[in-house]
Protein backbone atom coordinates (compact mmCIF):
# COMPACT_ATOMS: atom_id res chain seq x y z
CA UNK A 1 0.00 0.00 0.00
CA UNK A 2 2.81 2.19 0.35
CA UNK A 3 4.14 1.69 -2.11
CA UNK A 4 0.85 3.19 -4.05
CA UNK A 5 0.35 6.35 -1.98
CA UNK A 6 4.02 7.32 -1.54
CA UNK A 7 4.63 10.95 -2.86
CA UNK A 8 1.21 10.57 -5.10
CA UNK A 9 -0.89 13.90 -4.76
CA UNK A 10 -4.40 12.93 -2.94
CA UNK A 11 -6.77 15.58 -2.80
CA UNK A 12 -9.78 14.84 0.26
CA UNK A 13 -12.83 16.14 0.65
CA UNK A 14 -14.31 16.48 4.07
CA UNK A 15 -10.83 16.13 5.83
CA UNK A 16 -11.53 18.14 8.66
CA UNK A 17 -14.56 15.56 9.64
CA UNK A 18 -14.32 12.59 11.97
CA UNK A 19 -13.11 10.16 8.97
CA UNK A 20 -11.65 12.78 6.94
CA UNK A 21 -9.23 13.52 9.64
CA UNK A 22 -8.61 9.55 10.26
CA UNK A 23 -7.43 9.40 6.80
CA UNK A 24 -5.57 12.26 6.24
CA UNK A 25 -3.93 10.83 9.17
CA UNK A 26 -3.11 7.81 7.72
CA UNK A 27 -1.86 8.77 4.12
CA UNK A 28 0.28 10.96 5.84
CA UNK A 29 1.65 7.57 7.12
CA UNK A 30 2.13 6.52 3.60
CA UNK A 31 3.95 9.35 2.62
CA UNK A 32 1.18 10.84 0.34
CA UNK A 33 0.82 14.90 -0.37
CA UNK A 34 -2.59 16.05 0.79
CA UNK A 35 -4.96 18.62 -0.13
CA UNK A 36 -7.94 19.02 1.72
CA UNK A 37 -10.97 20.28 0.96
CA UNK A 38 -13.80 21.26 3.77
CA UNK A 39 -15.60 23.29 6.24
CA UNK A 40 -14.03 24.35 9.22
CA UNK A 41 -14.48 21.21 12.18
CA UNK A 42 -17.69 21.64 13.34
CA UNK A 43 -18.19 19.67 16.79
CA UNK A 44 -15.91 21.06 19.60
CA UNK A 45 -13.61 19.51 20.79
CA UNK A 46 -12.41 18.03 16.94
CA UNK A 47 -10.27 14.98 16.06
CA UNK A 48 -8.55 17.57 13.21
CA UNK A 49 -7.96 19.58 16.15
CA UNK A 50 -6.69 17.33 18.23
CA UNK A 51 -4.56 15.76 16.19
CA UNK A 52 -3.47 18.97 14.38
CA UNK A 53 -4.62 18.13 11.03
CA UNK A 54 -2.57 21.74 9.28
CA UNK A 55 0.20 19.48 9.55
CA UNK A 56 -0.96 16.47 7.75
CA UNK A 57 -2.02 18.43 4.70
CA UNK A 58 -2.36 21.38 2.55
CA UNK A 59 -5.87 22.46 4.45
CA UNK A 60 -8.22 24.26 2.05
CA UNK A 61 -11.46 25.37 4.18
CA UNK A 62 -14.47 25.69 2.25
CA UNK A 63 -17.71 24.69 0.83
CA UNK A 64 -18.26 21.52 -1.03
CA UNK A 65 -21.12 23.65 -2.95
CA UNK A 66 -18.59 26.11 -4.02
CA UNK A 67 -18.35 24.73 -7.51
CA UNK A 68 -15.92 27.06 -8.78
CA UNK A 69 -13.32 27.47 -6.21
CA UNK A 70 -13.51 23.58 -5.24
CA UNK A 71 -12.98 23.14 -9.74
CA UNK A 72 -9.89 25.57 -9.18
CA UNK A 73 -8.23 23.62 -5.95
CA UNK A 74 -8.76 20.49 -7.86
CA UNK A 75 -7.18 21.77 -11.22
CA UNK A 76 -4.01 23.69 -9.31
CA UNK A 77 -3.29 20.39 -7.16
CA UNK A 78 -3.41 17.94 -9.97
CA UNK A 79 -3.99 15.00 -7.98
CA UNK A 80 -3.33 11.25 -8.50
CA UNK A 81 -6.44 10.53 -5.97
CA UNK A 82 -9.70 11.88 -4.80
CA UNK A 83 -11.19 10.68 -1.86
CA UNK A 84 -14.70 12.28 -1.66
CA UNK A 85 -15.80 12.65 2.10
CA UNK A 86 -17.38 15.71 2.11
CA UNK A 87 -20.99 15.41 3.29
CA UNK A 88 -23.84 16.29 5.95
CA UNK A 89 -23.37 12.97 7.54
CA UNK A 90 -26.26 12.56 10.23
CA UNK A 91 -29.66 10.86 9.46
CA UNK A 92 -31.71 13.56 12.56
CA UNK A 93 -30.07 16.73 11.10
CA UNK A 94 -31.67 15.70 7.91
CA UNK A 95 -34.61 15.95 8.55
CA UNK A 96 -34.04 19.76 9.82
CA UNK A 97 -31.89 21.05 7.22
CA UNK A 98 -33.64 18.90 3.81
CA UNK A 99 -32.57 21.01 1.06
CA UNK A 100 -29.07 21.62 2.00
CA UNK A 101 -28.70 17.66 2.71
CA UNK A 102 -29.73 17.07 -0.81
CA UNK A 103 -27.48 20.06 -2.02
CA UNK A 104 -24.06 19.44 -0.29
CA UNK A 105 -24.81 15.63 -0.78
CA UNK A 106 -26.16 14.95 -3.91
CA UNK A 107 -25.29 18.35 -6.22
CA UNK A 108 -21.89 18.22 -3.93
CA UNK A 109 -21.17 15.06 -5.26
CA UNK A 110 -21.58 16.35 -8.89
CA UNK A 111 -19.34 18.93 -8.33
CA UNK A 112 -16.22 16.80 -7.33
CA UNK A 113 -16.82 14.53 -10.39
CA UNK A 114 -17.15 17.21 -12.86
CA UNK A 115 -14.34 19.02 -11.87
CA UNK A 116 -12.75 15.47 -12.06
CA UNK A 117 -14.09 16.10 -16.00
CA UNK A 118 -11.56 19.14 -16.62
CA UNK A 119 -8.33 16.88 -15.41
CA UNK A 120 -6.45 16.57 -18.32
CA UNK A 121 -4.29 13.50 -16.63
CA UNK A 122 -5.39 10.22 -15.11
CA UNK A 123 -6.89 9.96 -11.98
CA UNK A 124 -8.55 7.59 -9.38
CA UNK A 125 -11.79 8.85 -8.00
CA UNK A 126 -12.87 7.43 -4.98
CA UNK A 127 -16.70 8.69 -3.93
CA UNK A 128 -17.91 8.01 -0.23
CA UNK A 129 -21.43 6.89 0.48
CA UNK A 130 -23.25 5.10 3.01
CA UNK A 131 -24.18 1.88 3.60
CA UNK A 132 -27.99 3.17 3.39
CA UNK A 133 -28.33 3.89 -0.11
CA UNK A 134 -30.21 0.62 -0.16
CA UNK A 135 -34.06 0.63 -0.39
CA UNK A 136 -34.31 -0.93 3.38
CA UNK A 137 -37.27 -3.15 3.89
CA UNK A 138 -36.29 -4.73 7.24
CA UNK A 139 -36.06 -8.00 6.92
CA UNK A 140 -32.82 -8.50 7.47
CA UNK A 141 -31.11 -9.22 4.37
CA UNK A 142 -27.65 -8.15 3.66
CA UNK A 143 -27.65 -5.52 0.83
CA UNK A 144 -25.27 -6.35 -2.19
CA UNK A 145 -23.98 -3.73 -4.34
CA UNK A 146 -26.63 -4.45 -7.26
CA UNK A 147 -29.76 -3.89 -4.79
CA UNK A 148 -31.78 -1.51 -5.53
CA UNK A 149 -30.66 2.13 -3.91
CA UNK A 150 -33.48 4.13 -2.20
CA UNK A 151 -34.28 6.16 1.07
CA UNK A 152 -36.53 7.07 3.58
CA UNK A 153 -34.93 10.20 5.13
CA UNK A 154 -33.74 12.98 3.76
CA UNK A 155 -29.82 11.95 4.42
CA UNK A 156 -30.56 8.27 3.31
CA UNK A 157 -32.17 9.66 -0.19
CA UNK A 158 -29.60 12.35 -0.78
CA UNK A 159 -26.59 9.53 -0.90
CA UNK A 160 -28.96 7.62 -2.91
CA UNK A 161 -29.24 10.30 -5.37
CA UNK A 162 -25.07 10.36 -5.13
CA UNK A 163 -24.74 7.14 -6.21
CA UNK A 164 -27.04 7.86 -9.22
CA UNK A 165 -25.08 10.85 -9.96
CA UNK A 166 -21.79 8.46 -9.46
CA UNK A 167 -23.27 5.99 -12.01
CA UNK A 168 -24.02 8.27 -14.74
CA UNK A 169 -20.77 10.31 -14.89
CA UNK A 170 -18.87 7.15 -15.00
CA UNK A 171 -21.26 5.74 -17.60
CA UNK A 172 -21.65 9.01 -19.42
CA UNK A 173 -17.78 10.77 -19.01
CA UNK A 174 -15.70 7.80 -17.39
CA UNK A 175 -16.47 4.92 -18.93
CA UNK A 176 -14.42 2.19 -18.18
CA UNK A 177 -14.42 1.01 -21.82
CA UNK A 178 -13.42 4.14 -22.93
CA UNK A 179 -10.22 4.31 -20.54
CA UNK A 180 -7.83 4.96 -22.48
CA UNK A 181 -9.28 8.52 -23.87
CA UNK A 182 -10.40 9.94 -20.40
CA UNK A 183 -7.90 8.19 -18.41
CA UNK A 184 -10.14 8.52 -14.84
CA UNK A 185 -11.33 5.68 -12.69
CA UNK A 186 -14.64 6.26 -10.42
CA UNK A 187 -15.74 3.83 -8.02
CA UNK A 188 -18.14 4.48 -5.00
CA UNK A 189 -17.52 3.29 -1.43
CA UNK A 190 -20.56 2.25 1.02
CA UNK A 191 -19.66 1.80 4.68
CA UNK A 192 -21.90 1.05 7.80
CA UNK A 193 -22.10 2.57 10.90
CA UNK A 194 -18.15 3.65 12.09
CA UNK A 195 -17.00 4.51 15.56
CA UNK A 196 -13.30 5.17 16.76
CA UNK A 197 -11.65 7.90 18.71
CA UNK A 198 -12.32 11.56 17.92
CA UNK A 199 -16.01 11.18 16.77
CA UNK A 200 -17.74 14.17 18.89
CA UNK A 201 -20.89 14.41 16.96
CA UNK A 202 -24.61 14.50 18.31
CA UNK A 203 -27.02 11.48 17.87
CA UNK A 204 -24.34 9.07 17.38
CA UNK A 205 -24.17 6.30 19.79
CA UNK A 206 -20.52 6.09 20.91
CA UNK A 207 -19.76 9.67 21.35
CA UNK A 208 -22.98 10.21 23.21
CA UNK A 209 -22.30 7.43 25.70
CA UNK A 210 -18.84 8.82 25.92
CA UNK A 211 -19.75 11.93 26.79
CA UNK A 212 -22.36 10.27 29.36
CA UNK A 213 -19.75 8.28 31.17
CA UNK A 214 -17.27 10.97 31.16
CA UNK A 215 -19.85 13.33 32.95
CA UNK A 216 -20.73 10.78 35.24
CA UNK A 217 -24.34 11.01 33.76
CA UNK A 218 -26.64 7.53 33.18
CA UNK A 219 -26.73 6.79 29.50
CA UNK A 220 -29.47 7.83 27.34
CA UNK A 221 -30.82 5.12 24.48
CA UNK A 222 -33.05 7.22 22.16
CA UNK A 223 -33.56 3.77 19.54
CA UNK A 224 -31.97 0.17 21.87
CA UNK A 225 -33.12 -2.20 19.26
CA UNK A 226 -32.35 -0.77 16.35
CA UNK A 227 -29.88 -3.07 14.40
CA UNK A 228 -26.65 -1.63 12.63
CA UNK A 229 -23.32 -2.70 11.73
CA UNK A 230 -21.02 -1.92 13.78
CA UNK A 231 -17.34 -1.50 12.80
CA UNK A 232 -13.97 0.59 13.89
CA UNK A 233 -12.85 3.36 11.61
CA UNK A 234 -9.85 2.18 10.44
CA UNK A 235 -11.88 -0.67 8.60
CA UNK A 236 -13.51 1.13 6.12
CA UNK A 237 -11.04 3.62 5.75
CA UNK A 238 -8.37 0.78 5.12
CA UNK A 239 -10.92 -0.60 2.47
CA UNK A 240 -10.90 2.74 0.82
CA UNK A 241 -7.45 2.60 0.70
CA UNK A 242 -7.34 -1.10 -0.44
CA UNK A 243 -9.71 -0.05 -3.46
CA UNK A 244 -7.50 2.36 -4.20
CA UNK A 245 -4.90 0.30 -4.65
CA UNK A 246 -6.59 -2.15 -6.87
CA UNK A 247 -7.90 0.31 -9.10
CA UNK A 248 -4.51 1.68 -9.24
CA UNK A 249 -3.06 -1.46 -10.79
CA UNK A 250 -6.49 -2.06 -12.86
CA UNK A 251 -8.53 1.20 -13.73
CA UNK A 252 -10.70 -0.54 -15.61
CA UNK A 253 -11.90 -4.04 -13.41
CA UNK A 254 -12.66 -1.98 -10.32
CA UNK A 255 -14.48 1.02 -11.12
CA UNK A 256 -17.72 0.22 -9.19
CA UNK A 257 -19.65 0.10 -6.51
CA UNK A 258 -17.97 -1.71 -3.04
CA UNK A 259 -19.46 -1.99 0.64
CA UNK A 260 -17.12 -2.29 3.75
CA UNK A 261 -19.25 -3.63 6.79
CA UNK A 262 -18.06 -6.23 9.70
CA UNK A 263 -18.55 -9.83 9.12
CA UNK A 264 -22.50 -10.89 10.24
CA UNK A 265 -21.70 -11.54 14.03
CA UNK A 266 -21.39 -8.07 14.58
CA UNK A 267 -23.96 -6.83 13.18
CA UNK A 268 -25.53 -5.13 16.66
CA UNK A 269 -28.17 -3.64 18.65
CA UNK A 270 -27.55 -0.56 20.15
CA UNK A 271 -28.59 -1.71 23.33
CA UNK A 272 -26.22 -4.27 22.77
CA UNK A 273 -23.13 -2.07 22.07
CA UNK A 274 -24.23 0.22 24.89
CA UNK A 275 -23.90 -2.14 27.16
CA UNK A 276 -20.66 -3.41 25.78
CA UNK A 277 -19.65 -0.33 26.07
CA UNK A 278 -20.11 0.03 29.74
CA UNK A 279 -18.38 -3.37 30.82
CA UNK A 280 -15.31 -1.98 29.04
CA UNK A 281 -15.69 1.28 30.27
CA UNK A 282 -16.10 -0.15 33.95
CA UNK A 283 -18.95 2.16 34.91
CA UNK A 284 -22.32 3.56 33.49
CA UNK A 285 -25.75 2.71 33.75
CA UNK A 286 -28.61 2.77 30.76
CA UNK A 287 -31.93 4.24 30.64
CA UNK A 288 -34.43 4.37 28.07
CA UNK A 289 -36.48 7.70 27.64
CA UNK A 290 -39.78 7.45 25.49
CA UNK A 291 -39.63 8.54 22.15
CA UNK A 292 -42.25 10.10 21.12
CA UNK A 293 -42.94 12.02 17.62
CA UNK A 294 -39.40 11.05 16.89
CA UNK A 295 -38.04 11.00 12.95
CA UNK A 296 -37.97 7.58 10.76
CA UNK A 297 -34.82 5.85 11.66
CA UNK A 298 -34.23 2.13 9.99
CA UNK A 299 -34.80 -0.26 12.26
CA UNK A 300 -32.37 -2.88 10.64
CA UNK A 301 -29.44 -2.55 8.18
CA UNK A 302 -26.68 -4.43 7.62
CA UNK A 303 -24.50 -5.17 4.46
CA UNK A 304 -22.92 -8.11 2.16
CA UNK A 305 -19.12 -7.52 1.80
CA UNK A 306 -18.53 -10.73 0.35
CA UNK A 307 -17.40 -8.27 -3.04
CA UNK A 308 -14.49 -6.37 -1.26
CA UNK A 309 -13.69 -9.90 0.24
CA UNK A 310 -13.57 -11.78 -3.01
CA UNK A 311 -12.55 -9.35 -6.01
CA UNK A 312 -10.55 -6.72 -3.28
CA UNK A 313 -9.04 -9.62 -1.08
CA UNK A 314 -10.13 -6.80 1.91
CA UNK A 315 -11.09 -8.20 5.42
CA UNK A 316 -12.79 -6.69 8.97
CA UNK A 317 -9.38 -6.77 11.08
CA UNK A 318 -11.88 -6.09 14.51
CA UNK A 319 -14.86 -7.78 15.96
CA UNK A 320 -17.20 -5.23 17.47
CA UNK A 321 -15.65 -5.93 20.86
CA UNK A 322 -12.10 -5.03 19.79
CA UNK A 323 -13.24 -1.90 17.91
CA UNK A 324 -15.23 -0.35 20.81
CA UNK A 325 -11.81 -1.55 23.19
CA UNK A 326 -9.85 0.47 20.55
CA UNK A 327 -12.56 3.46 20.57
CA UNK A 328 -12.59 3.72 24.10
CA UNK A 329 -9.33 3.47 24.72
CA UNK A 330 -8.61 6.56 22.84
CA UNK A 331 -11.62 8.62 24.42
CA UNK A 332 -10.11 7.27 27.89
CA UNK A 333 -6.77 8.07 26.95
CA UNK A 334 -7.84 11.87 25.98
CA UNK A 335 -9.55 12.43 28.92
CA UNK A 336 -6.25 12.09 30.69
CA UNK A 337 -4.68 14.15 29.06
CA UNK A 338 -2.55 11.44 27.03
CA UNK A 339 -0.69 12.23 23.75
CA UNK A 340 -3.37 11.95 21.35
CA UNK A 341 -1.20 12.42 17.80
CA UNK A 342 1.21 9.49 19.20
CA UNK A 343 -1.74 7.11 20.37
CA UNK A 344 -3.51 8.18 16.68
CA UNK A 345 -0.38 6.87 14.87
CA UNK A 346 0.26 3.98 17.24
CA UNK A 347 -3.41 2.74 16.34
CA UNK A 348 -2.75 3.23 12.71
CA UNK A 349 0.26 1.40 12.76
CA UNK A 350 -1.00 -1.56 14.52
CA UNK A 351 -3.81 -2.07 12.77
CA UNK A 352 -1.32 -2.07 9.61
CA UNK A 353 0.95 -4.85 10.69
């Protein structure tokens, strides 16, 4: 993998997020040259703050929707990789702020991949979605790549609509047939639900127990039985990475669409991770509030990955009880006061050996 990253230009979007931060993190690691491309960290405290994310890149902060400057960035940097992170990432917020869901997610998505368009020199583009983009009807079948894409909430539709938009500029600008004329390689990336240290963001599970614990207040479960797959944040990101890779050395066999989930056993409750949680934590109790008028969640959602096993020969490193070990370790670890950069990297490189 270093090989494949070392001194290549990768330009990120949304690297001052949770994830974005994560990986910025780790192609720094692999000796990449990063631009990235975002808003300004918007949960305090934040992971790019913490872990001083100016020095991991070339840090470009603006909007996703800002066609023209985001066109220019992309054009001056010339990069070998795009990693496309940049998103409103939270299924609640959605349902508050509708339009600009569907415009940073959907038309946001557009813009990377046309400004993609005007590169006159190959590139890998690499566009991150969610594992619901699937038309969920709760049964409890794990969603392969060539289900059919749908969405109940505003968030859920809006990265449906970016895999549509993904689909026809590869089909109508990128086609892998037609390689060797527009030289650029476009595959999209669905993931499930990711924890790990730095996430501070509302109505997320881990963070919210974390902050919970860490205030010595009882844990609040807004939806225990909803069913989600659970995984650490290195896992997806090292798929990403992985499918970079491959499409590197083929630009044509791997241009599609991949999912990175955890293998079936840990696909959880939230009850059930919450009370994981609090055996590793060594404190906490759990209470259930009632919920009432609350916004459409899924109930149940989990994904196939035997397509990134197979074709990508990429595997979940962590059950669900050694990611949240490795996610609360780090939150533990911060509260002390602890070297965050140094534990950052040390996680990074272990999970790499």
């Amino acid at each position: 993998m270093i090989k494949t990253y070392k001194n290549k230009r990768v330009f990120v979007t949304g690297h001052t997020g949770f994830k974005g931060s994560w990986l910025i993190t780790m192609l720094n690691h692999l000796g990449a040259e990063v631009m990235g491309y975002a808003l300004a960290p918007h949960t305090v405290p934040s992971l790019y703050t913490v872990v001083n994310g100016d020095t991991h890149c070339n840090s470009v902060i603006a909007d996703i929707r800002d066609k023209e400057l985001l066109r220019e960035k992309i054009i001056e940097f010339q990069p070998d990789f795009i990693f496309h992170l940049a998103a409103q990432p939270l299924v609640r917020e959605s349902y508050l702020i509708p339009n600009e869901t569907f415009e940073v997610n959907a038309v946001g998505t557009a813009n990377v991949l046309d400004a993609i368009r005007e590169l006159e020199k190959p590139c890998i583009g690499i566009m991150i979605t969610t594992d619901k983009v699937y038309q969920n009807n709760e049964t409890g079948q794990a969603y392969k790549e060539t289900d059919p894409l749908g969405g109940y909430d505003p968030y859920s539709a809006s990265k449906a609509c970016a895999e549509l938009i993904i689909d026809s500029y590869r089909k109508s600008f990128f086609h892998p047939q037609d390689y060797a004329n527009h030289r650029k390689s476009i595959a999209s990336a669905r993931a499930g639900n990711v924890i790990g240290g730095g996430d501070w963001a509302t109505d997320r599970l881990i963070p919210d127990i974390v902050r919970a614990l860490a205030e010595n207040h009882p844990v609040s479960i807004r939806n225990p039985k909803a069913v989600r797959p659970w995984q650490h944040v290195l896992e997806p990101l090292s798929g990403y990475l992985t499918l970079g890779v491959r499409m590197a050395q083929d630009p044509v066999k791997y241009a599609e669409a991949f999912n990175f989930g955890p293998h079936p056993a840990d696909v959880l409750t939230v009850k059930e991770m919450a009370d994981m949680a609090l055996k590793i934590w060594g404190k906490g109790e759990v209470v259930f509030p009632a919920q009432n008028n609350q916004p459409h969640e899924a109930g149940l959602l989990s994904l196939d990955i035997t397509k990134a096993e197979t074709i990508l020969e990429w595997h979940p490193k962590f059950d669900a009880k050694q990611a949240l070990e490795h996610t609360l370790e780090w939150y533990k670890a911060y509260y002390e006061k602890e070297n965050m950069i140094c534990l950052l990297k040390t996680q990074i490189a272990t999970y790499f050996q």
